[in-house]
PDB file of N, CA and C in Angstrom:
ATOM      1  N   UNK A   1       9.813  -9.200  10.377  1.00  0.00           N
ATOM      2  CA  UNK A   1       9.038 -10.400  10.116  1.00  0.00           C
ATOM      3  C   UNK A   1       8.924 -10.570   8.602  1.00  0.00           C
ATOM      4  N   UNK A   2       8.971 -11.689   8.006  1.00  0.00           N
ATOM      5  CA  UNK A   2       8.848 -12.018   6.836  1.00  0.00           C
ATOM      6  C   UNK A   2       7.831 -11.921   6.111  1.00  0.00           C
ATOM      7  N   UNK A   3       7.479 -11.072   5.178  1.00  0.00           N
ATOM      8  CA  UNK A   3       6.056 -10.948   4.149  1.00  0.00           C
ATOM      9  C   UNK A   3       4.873 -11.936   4.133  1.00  0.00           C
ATOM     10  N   UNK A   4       6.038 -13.089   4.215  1.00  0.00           N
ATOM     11  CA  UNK A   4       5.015 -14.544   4.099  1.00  0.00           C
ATOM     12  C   UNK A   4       4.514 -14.788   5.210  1.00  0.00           C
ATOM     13  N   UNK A   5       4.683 -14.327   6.802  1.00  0.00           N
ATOM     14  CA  UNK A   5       4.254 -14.605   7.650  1.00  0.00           C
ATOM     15  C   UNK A   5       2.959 -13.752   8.073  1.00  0.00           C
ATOM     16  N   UNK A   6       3.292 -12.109   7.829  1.00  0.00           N
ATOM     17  CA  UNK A   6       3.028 -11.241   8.511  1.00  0.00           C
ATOM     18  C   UNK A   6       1.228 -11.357   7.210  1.00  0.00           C
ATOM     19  N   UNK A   7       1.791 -11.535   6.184  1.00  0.00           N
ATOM     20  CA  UNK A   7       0.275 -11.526   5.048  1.00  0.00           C
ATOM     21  C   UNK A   7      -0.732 -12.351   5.876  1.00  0.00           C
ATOM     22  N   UNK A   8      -0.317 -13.545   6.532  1.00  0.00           N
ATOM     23  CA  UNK A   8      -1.318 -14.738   6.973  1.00  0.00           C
ATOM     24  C   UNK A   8      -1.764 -13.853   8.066  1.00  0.00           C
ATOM     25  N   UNK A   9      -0.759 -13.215   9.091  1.00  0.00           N
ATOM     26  CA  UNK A   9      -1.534 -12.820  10.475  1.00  0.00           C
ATOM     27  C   UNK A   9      -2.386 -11.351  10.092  1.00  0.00           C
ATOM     28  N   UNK A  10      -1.772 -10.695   9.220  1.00  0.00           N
ATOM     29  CA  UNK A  10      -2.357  -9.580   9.370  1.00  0.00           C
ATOM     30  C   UNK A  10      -2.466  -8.864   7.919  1.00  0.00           C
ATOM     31  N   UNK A  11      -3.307  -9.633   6.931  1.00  0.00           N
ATOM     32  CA  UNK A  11      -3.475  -9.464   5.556  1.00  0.00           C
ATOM     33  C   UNK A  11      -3.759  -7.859   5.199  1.00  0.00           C
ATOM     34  N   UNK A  12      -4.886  -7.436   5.747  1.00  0.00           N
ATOM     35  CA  UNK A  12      -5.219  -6.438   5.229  1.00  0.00           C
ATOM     36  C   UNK A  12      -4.312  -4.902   5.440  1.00  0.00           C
ATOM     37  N   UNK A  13      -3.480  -5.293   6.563  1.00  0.00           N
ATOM     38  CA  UNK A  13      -2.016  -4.049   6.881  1.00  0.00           C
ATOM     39  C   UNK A  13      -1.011  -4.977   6.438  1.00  0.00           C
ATOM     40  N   UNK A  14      -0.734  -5.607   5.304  1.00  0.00           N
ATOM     41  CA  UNK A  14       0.175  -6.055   4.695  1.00  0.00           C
ATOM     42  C   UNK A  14       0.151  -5.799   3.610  1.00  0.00           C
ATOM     43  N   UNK A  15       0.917  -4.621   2.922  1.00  0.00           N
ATOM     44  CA  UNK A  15       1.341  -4.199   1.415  1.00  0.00           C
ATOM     45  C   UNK A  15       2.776  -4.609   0.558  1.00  0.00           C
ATOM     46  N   UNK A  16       1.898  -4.756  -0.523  1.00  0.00           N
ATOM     47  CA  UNK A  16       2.649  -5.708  -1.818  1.00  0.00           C
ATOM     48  C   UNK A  16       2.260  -4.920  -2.886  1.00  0.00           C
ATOM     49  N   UNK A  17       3.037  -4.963  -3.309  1.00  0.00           N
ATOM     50  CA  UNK A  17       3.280  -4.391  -4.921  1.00  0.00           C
ATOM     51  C   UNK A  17       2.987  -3.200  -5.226  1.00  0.00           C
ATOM     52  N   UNK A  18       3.336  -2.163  -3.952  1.00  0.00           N
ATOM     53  CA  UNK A  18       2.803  -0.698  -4.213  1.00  0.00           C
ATOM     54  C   UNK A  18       3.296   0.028  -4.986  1.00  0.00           C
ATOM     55  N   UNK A  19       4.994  -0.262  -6.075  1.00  0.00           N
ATOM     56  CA  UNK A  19       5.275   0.679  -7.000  1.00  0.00           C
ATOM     57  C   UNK A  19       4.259   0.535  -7.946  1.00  0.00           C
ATOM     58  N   UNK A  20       3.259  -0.582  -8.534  1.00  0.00           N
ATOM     59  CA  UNK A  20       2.856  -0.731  -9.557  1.00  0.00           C
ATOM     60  C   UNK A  20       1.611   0.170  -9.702  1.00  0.00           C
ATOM     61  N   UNK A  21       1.337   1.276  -8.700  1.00  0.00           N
ATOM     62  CA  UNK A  21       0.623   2.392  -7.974  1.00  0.00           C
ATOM     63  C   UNK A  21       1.051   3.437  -8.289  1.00  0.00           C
ATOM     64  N   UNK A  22       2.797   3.202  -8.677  1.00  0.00           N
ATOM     65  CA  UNK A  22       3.905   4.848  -8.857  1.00  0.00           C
ATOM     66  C   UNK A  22       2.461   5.391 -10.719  1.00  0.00           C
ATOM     67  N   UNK A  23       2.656   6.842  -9.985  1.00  0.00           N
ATOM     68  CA  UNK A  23       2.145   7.510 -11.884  1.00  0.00           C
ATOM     69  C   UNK A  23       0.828   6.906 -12.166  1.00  0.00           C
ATOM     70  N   UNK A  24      -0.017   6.061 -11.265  1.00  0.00           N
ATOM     71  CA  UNK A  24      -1.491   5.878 -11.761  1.00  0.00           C
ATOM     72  C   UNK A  24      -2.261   6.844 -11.244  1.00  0.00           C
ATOM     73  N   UNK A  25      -3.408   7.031 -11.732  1.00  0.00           N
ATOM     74  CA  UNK A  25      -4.670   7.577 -11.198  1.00  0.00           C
ATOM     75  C   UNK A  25      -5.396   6.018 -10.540  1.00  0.00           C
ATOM     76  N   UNK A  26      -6.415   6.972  -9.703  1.00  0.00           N
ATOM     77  CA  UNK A  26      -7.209   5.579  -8.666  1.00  0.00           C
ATOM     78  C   UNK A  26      -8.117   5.047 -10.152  1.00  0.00           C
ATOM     79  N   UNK A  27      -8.581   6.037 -11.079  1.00  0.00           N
ATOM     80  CA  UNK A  27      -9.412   5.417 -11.718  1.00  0.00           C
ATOM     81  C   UNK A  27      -9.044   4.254 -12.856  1.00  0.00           C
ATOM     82  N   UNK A  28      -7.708   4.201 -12.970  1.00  0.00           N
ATOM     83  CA  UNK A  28      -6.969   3.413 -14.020  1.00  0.00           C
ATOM     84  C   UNK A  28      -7.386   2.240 -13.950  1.00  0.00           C
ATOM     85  N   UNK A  29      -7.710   1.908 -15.124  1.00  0.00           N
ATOM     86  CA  UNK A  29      -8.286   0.300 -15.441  1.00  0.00           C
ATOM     87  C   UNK A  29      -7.226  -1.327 -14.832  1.00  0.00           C
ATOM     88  N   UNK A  30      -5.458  -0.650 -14.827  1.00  0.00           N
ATOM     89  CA  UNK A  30      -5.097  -1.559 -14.096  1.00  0.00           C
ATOM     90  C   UNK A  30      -5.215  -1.652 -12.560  1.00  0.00           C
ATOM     91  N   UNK A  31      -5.019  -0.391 -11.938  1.00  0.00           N
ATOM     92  CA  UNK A  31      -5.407  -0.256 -10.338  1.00  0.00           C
ATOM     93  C   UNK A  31      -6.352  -0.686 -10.297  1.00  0.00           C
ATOM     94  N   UNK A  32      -7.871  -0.384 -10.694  1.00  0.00           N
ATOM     95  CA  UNK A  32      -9.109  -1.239 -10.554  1.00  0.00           C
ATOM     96  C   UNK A  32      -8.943  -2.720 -10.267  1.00  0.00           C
ATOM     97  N   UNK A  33      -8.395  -3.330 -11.107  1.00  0.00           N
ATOM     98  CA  UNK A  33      -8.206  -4.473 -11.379  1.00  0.00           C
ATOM     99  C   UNK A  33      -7.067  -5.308 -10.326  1.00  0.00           C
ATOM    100  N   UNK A  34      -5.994  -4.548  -9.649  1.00  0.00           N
ATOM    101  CA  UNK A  34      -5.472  -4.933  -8.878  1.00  0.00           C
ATOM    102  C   UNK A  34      -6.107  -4.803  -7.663  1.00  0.00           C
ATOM    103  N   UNK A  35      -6.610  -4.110  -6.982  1.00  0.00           N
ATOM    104  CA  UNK A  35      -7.735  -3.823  -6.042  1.00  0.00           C
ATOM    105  C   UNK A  35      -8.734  -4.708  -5.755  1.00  0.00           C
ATOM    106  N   UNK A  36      -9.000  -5.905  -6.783  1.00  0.00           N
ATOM    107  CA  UNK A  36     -10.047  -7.190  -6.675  1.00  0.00           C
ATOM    108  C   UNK A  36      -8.913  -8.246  -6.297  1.00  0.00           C
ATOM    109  N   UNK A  37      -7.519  -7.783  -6.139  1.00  0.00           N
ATOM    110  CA  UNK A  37      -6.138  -8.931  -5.733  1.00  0.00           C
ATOM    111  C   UNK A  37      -5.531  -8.808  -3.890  1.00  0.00           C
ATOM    112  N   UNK A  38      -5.926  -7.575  -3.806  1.00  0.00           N
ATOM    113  CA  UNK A  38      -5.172  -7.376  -2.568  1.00  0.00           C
ATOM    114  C   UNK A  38      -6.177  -6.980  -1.893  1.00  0.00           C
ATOM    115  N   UNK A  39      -5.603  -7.717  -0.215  1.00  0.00           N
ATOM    116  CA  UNK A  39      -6.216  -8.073   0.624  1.00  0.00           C
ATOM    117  C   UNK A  39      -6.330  -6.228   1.706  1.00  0.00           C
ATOM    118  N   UNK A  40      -5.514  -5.456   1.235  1.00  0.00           N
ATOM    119  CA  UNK A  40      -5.304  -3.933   1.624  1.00  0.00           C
ATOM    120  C   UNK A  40      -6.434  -3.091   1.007  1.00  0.00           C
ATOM    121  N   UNK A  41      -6.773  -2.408   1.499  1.00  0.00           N
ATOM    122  CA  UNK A  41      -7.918  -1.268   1.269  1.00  0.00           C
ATOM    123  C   UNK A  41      -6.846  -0.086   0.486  1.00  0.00           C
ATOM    124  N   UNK A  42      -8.077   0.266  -0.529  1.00  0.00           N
ATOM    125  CA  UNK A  42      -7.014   1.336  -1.453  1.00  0.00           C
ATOM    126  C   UNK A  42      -8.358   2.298  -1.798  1.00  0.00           C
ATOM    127  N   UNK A  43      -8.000   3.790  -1.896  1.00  0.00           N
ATOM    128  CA  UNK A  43      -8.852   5.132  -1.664  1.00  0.00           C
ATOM    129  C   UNK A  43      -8.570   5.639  -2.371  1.00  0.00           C
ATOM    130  N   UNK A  44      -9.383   6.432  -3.042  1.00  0.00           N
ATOM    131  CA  UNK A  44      -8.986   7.423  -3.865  1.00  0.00           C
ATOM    132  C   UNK A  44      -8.697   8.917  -2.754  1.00  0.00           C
ATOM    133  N   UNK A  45      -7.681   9.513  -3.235  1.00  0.00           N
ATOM    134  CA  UNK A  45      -6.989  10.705  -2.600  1.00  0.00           C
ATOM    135  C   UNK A  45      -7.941  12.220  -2.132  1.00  0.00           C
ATOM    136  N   UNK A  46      -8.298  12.154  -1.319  1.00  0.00           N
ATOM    137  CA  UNK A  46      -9.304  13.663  -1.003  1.00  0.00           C
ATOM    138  C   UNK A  46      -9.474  14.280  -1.989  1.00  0.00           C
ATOM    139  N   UNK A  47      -8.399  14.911  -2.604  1.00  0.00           N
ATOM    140  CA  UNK A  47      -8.525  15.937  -3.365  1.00  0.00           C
ATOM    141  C   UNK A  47      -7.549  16.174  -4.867  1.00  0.00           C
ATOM    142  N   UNK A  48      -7.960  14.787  -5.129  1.00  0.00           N
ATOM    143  CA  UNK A  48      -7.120  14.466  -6.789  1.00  0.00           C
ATOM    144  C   UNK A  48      -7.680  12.650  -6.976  1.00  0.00           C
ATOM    145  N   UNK A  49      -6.623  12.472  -7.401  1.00  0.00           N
ATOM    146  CA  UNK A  49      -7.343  10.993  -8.109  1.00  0.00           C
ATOM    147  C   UNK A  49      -6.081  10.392  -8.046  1.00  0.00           C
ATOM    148  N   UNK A  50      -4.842  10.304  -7.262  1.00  0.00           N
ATOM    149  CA  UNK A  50      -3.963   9.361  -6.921  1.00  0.00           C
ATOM    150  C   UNK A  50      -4.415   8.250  -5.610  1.00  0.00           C
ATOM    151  N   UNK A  51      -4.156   7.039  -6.321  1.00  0.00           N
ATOM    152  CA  UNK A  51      -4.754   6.094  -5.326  1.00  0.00           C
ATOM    153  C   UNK A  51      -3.459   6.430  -3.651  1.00  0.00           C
ATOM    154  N   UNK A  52      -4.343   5.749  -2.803  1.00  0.00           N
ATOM    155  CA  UNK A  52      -3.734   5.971  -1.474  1.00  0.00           C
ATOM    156  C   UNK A  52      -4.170   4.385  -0.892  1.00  0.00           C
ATOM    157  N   UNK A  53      -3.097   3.976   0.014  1.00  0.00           N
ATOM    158  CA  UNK A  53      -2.951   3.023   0.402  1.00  0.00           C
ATOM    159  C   UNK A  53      -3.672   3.357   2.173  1.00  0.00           C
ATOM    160  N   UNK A  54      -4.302   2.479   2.796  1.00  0.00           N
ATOM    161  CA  UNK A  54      -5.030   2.713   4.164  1.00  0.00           C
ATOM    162  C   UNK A  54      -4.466   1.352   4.753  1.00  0.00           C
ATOM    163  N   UNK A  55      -4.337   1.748   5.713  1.00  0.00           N
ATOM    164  CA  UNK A  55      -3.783   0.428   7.209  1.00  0.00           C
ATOM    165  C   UNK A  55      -4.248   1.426   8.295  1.00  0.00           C
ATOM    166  N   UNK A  56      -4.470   0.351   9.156  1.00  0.00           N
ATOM    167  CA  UNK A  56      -4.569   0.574  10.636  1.00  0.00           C
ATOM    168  C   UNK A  56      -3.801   0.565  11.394  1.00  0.00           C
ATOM    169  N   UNK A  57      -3.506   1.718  12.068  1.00  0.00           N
ATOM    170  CA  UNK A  57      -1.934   1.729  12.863  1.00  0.00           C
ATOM    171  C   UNK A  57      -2.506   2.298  13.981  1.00  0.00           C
ATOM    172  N   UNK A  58      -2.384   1.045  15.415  1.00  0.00           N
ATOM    173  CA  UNK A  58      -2.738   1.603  16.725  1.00  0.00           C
ATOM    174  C   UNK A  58      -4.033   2.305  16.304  1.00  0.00           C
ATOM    175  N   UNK A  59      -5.035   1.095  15.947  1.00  0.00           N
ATOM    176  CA  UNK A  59      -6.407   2.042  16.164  1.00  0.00           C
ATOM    177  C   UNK A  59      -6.995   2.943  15.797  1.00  0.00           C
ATOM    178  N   UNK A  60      -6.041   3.466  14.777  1.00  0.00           N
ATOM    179  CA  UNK A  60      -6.172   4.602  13.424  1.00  0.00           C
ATOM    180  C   UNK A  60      -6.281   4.076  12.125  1.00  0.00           C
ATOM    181  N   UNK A  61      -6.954   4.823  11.374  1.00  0.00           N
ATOM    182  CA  UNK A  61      -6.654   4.567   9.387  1.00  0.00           C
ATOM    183  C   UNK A  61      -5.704   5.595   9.361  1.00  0.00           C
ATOM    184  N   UNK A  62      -4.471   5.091   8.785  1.00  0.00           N
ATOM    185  CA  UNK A  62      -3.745   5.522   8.091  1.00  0.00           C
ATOM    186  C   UNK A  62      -3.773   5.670   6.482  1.00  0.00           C
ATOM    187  N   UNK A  63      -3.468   6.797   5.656  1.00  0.00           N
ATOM    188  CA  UNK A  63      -3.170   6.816   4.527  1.00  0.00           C
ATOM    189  C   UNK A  63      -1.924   7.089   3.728  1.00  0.00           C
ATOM    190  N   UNK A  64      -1.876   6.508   2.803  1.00  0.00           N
ATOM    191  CA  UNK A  64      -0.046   6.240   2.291  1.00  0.00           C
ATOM    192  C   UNK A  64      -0.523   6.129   0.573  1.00  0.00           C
ATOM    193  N   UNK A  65       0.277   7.406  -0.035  1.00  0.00           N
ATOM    194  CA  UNK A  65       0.501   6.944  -1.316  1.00  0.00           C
ATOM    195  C   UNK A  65       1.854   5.795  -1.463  1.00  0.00           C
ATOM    196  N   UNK A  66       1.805   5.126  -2.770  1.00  0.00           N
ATOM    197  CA  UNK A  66       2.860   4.082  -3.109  1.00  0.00           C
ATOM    198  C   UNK A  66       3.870   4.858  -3.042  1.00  0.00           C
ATOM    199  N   UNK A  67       4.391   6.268  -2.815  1.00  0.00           N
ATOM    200  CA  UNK A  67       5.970   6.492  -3.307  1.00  0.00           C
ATOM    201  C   UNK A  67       6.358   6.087  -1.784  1.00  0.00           C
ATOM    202  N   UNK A  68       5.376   7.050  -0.832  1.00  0.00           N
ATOM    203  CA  UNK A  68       5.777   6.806   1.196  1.00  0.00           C
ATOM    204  C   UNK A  68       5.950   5.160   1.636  1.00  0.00           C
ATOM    205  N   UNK A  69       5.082   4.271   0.864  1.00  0.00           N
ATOM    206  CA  UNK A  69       5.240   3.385   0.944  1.00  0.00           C
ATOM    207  C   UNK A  69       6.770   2.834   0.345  1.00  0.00           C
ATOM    208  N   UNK A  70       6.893   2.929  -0.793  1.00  0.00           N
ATOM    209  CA  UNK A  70       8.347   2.550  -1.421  1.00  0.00           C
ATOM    210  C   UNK A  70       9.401   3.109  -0.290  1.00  0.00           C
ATOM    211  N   UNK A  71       9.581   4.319  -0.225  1.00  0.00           N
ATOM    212  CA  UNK A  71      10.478   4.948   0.724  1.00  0.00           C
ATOM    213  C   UNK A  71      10.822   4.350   2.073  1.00  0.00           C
ATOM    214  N   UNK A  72       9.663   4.250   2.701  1.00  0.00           N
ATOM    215  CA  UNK A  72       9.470   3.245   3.997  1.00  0.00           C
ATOM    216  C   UNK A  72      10.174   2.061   3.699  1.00  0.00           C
ATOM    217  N   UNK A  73       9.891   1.158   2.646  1.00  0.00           N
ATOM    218  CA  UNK A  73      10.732  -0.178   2.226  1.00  0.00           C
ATOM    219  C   UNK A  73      12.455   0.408   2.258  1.00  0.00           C
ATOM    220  N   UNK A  74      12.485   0.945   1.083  1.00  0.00           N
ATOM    221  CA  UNK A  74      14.069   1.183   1.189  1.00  0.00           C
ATOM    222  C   UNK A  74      14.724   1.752   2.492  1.00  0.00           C
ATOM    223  N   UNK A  75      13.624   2.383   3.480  1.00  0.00           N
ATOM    224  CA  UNK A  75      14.138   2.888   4.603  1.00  0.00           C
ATOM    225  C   UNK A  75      15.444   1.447   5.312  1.00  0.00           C
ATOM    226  N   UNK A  76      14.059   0.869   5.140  1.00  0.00           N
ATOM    227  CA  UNK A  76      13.988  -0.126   6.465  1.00  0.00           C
ATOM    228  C   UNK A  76      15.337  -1.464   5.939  1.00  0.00           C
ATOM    229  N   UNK A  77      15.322  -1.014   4.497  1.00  0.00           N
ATOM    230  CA  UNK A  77      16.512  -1.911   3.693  1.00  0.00           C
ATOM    231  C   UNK A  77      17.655  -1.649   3.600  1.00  0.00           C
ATOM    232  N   UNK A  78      18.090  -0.207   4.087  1.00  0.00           N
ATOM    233  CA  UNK A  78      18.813   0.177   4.684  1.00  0.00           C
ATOM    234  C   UNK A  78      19.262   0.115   5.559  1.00  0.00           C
ATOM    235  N   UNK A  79      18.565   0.287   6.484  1.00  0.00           N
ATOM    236  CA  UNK A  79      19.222  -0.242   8.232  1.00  0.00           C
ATOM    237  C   UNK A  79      19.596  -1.810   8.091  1.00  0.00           C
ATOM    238  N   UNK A  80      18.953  -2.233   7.807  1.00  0.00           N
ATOM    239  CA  UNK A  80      19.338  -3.857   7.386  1.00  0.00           C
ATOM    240  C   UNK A  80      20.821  -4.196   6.946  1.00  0.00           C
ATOM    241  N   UNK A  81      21.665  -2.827   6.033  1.00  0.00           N
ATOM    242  CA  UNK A  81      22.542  -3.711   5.269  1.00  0.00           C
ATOM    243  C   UNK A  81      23.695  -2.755   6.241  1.00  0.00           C
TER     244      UNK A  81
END
C-alpha cells in the first residue's frame, strides 16, 4: 500500500523519516523537535538513550530502533525489484 494512503488510515503505525533517527540520542534537540511532527510514538530505549520507534502490531506495542526500521524498508525493496 502506498505511504500516502496507509498515513490517512493508520497514522500513528505509519513511519517516515526514520534514518534521520540513525546516530541520535532520544534527548537530541533535533529528535525532540521532530517528535512534535510525527504522528508515531517515539521512546526513549530501556536502558540507554537511543530513540525507539513503537507501533502496534496485532494488539501489541512494538519497539523498533531506526536502523530495524531502515532494514525492514530495504527488505521489502528488495522483493519488489
Amino acid at each position: 500500500m502506498p505511504q500516502k494512503n496507509q498515513i490517512t488510515r493508520n497514522p500513528t503505525n505509519t513511519v517516515f523519516d526514520a534514518k534521520r533517527l540513525i546516530g541520535r540520542k532520544f534527548q537530541d534537540h533535533l529528535v525532540q523537535e521532530d517528535m512534535k511532527l510525527w504522528p508515531f510514538k517515539l521512546v526513549k530505549e530501556d536502558h540507554g538513550d537511543r530513540p525507539q520507534i513503537c507501533i502496534n502490531f496485532q494488539g501489541q506495542e512494538k519497539k523498533f530502533f531506526a536502523e530495524e526500521i531502515s532494514a525492514m524498508v530495504l527488505q521489502k525493496n528488495e522483493k519488489n525489484c
